[in-house]
N, C-alpha and C. Protein backbone atom coordinates (compact mmCIF):
# COMPACT_ATOMS: atom_id res chain seq x y z
N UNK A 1 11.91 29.73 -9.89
CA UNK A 1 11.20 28.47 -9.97
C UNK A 1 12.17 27.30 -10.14
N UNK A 2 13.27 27.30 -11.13
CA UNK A 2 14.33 26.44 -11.49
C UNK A 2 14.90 26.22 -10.33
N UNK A 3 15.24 27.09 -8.93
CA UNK A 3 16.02 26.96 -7.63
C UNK A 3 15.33 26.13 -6.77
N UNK A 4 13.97 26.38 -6.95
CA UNK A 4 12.86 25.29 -6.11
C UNK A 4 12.88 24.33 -6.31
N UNK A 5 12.80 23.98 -8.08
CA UNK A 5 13.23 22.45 -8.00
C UNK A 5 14.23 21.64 -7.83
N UNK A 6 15.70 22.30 -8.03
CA UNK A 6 16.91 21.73 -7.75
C UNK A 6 16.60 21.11 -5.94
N UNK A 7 16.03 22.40 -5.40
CA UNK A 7 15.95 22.06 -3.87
C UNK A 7 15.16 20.65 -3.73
N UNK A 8 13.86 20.87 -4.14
CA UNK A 8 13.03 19.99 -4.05
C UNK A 8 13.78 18.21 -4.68
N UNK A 9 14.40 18.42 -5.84
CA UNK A 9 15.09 17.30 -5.82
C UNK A 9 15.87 16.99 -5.26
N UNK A 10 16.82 17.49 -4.84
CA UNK A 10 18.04 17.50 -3.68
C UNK A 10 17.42 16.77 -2.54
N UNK A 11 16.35 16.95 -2.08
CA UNK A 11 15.72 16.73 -0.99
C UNK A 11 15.32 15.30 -1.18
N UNK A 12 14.46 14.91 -2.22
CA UNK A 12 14.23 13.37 -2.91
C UNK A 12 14.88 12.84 -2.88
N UNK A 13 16.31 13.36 -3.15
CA UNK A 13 17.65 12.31 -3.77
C UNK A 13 17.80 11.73 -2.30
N UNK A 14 17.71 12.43 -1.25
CA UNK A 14 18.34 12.12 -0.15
C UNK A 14 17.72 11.70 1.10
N UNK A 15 16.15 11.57 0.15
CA UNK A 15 15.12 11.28 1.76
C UNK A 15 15.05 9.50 2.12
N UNK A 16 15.74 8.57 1.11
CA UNK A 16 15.97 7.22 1.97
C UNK A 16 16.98 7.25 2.86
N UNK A 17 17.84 7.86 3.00
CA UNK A 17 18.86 7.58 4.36
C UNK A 17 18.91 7.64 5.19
N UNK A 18 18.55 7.08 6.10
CA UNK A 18 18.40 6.45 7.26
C UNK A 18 16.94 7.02 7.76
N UNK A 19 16.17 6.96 7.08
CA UNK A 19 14.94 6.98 7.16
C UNK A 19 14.00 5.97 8.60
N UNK A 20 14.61 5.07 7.24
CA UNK A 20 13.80 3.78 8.35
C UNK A 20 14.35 3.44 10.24
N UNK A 21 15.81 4.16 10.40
CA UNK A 21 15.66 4.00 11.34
C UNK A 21 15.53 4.64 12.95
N UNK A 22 14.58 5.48 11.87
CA UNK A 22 14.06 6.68 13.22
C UNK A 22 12.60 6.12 13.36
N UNK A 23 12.44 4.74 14.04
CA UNK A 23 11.00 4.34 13.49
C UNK A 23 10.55 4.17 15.07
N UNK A 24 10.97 4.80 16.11
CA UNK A 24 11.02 4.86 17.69
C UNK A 24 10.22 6.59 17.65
N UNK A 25 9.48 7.62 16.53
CA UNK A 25 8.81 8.56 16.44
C UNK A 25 9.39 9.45 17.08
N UNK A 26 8.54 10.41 18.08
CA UNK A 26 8.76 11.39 18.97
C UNK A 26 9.82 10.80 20.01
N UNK A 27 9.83 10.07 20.28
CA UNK A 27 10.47 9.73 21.52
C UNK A 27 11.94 9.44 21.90
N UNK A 28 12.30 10.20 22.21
CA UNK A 28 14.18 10.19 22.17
C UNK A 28 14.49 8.91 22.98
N UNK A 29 15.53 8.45 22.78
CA UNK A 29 15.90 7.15 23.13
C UNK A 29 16.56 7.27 24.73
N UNK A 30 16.38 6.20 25.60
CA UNK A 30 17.05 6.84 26.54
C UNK A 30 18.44 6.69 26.72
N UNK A 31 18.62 7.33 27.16
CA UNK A 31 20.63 8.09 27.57
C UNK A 31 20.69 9.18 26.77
N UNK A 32 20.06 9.38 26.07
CA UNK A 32 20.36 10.34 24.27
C UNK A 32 20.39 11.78 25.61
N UNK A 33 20.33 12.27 26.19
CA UNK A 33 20.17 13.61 26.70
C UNK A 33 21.55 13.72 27.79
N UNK A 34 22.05 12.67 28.09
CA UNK A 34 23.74 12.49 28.60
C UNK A 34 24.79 12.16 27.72
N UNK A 35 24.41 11.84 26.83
CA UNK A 35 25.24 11.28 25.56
C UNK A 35 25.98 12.23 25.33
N UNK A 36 27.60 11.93 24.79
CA UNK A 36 28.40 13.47 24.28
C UNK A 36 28.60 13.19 23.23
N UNK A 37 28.80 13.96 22.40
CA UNK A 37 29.19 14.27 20.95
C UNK A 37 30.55 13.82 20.64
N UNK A 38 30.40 12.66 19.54
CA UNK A 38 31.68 12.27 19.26
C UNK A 38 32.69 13.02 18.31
N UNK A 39 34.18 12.63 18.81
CA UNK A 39 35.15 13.22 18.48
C UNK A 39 35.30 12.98 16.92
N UNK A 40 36.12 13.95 16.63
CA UNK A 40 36.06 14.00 15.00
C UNK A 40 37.20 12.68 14.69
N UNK A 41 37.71 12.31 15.27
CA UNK A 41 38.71 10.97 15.52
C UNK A 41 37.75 9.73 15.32
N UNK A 42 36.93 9.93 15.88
CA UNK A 42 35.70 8.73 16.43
C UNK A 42 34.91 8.49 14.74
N UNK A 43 34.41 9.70 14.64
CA UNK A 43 33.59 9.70 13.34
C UNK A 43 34.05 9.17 12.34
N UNK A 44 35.82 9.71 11.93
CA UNK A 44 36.37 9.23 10.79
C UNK A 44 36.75 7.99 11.14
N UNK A 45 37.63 7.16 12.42
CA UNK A 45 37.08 5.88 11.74
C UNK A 45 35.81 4.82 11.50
N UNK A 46 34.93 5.50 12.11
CA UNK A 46 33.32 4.70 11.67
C UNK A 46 33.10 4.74 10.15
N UNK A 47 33.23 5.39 9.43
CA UNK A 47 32.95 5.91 8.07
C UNK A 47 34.25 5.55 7.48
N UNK A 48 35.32 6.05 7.56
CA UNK A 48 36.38 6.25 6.45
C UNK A 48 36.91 4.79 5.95
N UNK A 49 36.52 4.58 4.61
CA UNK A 49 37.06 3.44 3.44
C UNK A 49 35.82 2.79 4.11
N UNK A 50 34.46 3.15 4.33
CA UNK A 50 33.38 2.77 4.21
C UNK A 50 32.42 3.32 3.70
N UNK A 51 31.89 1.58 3.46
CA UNK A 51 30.35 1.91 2.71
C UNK A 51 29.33 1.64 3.24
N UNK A 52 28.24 3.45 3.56
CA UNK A 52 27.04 2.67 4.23
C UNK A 52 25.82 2.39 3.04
N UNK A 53 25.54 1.40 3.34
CA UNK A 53 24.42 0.39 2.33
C UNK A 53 23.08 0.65 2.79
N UNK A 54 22.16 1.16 1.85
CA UNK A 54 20.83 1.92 2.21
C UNK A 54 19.77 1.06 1.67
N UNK A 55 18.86 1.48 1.86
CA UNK A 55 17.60 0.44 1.59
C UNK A 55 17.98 0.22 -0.28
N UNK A 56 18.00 1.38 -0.75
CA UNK A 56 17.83 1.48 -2.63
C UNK A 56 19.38 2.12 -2.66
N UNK A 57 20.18 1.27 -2.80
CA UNK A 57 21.83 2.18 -2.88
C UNK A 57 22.60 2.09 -2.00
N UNK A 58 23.52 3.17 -1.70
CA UNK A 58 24.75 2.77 -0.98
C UNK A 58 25.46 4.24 -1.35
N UNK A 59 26.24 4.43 -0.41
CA UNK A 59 27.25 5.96 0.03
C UNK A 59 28.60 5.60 0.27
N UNK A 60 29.95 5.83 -0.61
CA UNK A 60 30.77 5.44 -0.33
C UNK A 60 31.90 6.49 0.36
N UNK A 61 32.29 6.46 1.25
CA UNK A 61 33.23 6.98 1.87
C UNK A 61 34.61 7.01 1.71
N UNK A 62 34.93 7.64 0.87
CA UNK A 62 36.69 7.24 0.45
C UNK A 62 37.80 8.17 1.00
N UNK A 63 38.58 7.70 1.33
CA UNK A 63 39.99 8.51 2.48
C UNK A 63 40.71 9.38 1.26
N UNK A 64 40.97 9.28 0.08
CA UNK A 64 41.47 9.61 -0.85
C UNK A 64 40.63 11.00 -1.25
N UNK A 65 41.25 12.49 -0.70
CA UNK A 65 40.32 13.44 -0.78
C UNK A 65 38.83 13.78 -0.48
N UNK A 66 38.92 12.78 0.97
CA UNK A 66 37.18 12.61 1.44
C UNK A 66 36.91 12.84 0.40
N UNK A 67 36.70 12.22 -0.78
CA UNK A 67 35.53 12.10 -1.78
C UNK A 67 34.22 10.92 -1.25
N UNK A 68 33.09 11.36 -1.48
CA UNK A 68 32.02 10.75 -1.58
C UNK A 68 31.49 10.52 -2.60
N UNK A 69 30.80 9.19 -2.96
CA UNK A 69 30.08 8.67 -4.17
C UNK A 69 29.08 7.81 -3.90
N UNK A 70 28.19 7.77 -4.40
CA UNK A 70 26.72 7.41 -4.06
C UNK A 70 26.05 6.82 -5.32
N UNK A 71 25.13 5.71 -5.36
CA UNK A 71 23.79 5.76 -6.23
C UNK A 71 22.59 5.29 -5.54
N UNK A 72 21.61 5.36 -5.74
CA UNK A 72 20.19 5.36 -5.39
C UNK A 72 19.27 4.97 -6.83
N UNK A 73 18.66 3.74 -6.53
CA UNK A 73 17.08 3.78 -7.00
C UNK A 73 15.75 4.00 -6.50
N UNK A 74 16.09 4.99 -5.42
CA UNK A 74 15.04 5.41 -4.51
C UNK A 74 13.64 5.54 -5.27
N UNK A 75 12.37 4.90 -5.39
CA UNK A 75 11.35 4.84 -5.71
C UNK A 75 11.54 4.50 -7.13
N UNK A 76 12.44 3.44 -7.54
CA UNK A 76 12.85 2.99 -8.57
C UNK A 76 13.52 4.01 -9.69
N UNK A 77 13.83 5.30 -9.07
CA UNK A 77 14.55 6.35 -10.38
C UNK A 77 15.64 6.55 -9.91
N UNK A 78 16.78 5.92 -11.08
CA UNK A 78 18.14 6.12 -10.44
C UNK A 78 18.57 7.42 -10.27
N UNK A 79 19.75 7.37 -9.80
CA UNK A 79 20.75 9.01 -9.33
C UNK A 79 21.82 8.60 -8.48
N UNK A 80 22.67 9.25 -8.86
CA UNK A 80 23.65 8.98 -8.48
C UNK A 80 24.75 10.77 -7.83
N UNK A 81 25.35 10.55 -7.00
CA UNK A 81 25.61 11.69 -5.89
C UNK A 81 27.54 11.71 -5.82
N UNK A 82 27.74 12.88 -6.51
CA UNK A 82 29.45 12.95 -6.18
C UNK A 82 29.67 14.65 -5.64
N UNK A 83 30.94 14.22 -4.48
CA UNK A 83 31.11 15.08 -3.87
C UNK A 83 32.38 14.60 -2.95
N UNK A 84 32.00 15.36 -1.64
CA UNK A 84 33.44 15.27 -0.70
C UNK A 84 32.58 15.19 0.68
N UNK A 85 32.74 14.37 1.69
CA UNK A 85 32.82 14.36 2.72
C UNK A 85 33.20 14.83 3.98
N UNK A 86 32.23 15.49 5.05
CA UNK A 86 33.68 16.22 5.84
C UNK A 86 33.36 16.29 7.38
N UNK A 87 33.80 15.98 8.97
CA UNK A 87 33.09 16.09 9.88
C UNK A 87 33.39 17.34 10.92
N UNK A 88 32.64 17.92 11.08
CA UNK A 88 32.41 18.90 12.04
C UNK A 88 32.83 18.85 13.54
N UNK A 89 33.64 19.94 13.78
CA UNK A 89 33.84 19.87 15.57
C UNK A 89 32.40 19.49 16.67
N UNK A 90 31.20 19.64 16.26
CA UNK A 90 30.09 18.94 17.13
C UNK A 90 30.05 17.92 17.27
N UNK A 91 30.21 17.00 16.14
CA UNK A 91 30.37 15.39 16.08
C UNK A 91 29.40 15.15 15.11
N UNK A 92 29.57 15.99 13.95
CA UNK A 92 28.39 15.54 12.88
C UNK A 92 29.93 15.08 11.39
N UNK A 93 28.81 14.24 10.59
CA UNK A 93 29.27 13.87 9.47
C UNK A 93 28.17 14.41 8.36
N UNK A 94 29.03 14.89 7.47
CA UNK A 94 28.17 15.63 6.59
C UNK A 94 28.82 15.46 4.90
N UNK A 95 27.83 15.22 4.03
CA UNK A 95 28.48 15.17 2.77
C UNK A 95 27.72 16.04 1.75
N UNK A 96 28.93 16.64 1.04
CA UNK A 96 28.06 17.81 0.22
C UNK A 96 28.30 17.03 -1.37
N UNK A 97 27.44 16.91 -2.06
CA UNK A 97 26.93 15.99 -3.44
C UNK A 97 26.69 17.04 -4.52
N UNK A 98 26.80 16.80 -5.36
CA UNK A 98 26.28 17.11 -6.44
C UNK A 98 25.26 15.79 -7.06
N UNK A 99 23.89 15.66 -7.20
CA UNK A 99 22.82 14.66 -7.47
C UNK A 99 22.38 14.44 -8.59
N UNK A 100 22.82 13.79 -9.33
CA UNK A 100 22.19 13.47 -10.55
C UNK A 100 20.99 12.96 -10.66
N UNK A 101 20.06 13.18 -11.41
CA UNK A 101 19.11 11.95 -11.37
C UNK A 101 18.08 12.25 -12.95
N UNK A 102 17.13 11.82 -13.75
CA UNK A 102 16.56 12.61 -15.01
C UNK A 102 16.38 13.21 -15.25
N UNK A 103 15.72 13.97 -13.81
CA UNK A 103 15.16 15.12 -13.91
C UNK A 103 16.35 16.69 -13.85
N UNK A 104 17.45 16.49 -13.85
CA UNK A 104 18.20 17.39 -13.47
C UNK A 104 19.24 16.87 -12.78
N UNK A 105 19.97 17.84 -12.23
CA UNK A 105 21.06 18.00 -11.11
C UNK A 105 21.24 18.89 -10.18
N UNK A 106 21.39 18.71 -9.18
CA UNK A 106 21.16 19.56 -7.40
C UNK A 106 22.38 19.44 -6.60
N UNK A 107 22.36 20.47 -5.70
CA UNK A 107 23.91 20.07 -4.82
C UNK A 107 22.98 20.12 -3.48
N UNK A 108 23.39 18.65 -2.62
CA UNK A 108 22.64 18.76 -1.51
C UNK A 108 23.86 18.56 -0.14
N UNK A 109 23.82 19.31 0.95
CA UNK A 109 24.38 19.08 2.19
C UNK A 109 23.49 18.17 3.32
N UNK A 110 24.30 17.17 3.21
CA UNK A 110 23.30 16.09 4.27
C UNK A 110 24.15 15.82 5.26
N UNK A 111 23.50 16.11 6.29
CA UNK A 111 24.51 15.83 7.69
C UNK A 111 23.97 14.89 8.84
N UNK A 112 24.32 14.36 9.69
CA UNK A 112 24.08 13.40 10.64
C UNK A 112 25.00 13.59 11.93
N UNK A 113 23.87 14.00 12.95
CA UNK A 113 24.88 14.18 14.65
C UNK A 113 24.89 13.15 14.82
N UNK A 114 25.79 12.49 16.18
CA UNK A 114 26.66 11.79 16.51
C UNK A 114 26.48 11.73 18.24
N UNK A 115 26.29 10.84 18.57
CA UNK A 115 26.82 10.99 20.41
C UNK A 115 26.81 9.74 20.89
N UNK A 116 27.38 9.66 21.78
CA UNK A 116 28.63 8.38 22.27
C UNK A 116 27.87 8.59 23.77
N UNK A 117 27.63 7.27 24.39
CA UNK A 117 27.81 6.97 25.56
C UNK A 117 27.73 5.40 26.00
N UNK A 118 29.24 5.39 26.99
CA UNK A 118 29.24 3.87 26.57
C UNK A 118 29.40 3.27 25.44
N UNK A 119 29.19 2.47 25.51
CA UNK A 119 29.09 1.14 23.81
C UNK A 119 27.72 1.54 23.09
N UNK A 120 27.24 2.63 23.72
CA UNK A 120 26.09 2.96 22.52
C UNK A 120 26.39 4.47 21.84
N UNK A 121 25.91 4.28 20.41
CA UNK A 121 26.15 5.68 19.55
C UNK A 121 25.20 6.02 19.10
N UNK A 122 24.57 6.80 19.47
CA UNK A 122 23.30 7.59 18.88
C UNK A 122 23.51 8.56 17.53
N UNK A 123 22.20 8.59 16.73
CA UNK A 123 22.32 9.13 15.48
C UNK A 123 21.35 10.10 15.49
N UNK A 124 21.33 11.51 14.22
CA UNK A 124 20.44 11.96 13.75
C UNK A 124 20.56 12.67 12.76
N UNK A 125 19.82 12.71 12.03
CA UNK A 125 19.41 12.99 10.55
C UNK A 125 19.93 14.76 10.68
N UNK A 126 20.22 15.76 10.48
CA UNK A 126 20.07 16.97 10.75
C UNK A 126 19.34 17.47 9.63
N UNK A 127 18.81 18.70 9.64
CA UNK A 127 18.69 19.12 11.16
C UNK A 127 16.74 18.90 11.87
N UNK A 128 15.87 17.80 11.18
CA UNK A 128 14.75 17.73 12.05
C UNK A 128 14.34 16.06 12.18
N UNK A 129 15.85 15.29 11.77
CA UNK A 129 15.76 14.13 12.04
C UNK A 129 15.30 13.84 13.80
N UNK A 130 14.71 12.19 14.42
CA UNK A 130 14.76 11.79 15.24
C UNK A 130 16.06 11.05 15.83
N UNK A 131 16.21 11.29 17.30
CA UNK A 131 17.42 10.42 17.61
C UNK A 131 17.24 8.85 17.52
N UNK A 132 18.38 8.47 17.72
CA UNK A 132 17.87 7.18 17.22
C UNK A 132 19.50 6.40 17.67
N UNK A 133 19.23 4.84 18.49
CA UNK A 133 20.26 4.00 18.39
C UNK A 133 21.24 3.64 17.03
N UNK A 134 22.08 4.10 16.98
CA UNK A 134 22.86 4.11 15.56
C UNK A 134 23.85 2.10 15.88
N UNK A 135 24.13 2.40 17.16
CA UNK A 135 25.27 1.38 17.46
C UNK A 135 24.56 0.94 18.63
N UNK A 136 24.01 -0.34 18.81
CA UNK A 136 24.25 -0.95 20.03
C UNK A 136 25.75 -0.95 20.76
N UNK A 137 24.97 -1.08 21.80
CA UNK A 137 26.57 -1.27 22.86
C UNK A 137 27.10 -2.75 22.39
N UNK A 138 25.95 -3.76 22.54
CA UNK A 138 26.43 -5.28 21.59
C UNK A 138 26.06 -4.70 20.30
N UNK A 139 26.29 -4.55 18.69
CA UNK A 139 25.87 -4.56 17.86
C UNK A 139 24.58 -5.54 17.10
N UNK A 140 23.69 -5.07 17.10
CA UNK A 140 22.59 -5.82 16.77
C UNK A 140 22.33 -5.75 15.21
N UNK A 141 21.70 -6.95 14.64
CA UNK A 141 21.48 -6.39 13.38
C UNK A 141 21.04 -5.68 12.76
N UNK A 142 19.82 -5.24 13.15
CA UNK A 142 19.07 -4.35 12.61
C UNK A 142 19.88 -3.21 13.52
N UNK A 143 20.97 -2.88 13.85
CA UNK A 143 21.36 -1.81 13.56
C UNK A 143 22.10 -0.93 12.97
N UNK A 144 21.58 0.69 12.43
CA UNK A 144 22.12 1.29 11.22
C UNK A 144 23.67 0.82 10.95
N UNK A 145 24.29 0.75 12.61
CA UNK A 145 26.07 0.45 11.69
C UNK A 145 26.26 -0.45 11.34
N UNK A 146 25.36 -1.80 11.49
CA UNK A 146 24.98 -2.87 10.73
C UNK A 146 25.47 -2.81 9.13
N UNK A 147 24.83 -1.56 8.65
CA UNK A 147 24.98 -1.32 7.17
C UNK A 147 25.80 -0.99 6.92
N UNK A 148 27.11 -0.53 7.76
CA UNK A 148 28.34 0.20 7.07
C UNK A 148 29.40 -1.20 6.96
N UNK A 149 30.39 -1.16 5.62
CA UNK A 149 30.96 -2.25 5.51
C UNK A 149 31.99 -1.77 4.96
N UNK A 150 33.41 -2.22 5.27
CA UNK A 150 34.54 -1.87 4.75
C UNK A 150 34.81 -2.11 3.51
N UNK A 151 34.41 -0.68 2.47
CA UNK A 151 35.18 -1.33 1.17
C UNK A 151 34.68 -0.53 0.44
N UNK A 152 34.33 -0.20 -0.96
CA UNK A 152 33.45 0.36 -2.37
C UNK A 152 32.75 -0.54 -2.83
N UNK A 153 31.21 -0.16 -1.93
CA UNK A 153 30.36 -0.86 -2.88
C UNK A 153 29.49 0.10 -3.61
N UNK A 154 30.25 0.55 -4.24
CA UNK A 154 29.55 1.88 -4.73
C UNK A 154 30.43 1.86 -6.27
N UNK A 155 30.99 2.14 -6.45
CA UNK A 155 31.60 1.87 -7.90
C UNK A 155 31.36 0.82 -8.72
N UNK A 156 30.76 -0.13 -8.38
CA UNK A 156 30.46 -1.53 -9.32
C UNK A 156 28.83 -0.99 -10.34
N UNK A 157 28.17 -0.27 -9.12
CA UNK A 157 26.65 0.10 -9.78
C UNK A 157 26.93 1.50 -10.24
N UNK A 158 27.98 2.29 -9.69
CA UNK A 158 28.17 4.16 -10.16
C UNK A 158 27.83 4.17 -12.20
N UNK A 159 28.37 2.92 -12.70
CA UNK A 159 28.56 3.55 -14.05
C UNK A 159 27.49 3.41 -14.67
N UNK A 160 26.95 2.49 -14.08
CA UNK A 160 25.54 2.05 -14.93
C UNK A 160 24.57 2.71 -14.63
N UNK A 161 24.54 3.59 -13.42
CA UNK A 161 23.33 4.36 -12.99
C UNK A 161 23.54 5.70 -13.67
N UNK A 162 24.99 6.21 -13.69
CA UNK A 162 25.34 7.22 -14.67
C UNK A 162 24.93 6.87 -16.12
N UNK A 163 24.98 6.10 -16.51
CA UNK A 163 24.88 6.13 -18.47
C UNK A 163 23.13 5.72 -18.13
N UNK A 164 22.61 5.42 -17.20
CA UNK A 164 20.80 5.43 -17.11
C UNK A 164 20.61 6.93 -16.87
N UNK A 165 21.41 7.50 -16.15
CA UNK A 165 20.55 8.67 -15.87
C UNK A 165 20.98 9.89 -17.13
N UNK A 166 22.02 9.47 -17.75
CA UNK A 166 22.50 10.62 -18.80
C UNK A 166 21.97 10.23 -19.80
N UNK A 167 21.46 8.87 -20.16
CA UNK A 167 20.57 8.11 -21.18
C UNK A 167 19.36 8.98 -21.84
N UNK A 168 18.80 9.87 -20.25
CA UNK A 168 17.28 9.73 -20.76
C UNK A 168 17.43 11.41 -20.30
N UNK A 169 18.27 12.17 -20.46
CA UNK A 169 18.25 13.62 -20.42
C UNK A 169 18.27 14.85 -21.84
């Protein structure tokens, strides 16, 4: 029963990311079925000494032992996510966490495919995410790489979401 819920939270901790922008449903985007899978070259510099910025939080990407660090007030309950980062010969990026949050702590693997064609980069959630425009060929705002920004914005909120969430355990 205790394994169900680690899962089940694991799963919470991690269901705002990039949620919102699979909001195109069933319908694969077009090119997405010629598109190739980007190189593991490609991936690390989109991400590396970046931060992608989420609706409630932010994921930081650090070159220094692909470590990853994260917090979330996803449905207003903080948590916060440490781990290591790492990308796959398919063209996925994936980060394995350890999740804090009141209720406990969970280790979750969250991954995201990748494919390149042209000036456009397609995304997906793995493994029953929708595809989805990640990168305009022009970059548009509302798009997801919109949110990634060079730097740690993730350590300014990490300590305070830690001493909230170890506060009330």
């Amino acid at each position: 029963m205790f394994m169900l819920q680690k899962v089940l939270l694991a799963v919470a901790l991690t269901s705002g990311i990039a949620t919102g922008a699979s909001a195109a449903g069933t319908n694969e985007p077009a090119g997405i079925e010629t598109a190739k899978p980007m190189s593991s070259a490609e991936i690390y510099r989109l991400y590396n000494q970046n931060s992608w910025m989420w609706k409630a939080g932010a994921g930081y990407f650090s070159a220094k032992a692909r470590r990853f660090t994260a917090w979330s007030r996803e449905n207003g309950s903080p948590s916060f996510g440490m781990g290591r980062w790492f990308i796959t010969e398919s063209g996925k990026l994936c980060f394995n966490a350890d999740w804090h949050a009141k209720t406990g702590t969970a280790t979750a693997i969250t991954c995201f495919s990748h494919r390149k064609k042209g000036g456009l980069i397609y995304q997906k959630r793995e493994p029953d995410g929708q595809w989805y425009v990640f990168k305009s060929a022009q970059t548009q705002a509302t798009d997801e790489f919109a949110k990634l920004r060079h730097g740690d914005y993730v350590s300014s909120q990490l300590g305070r979401i830690e001493t909230s969430v170890s506060k009330t355990k």
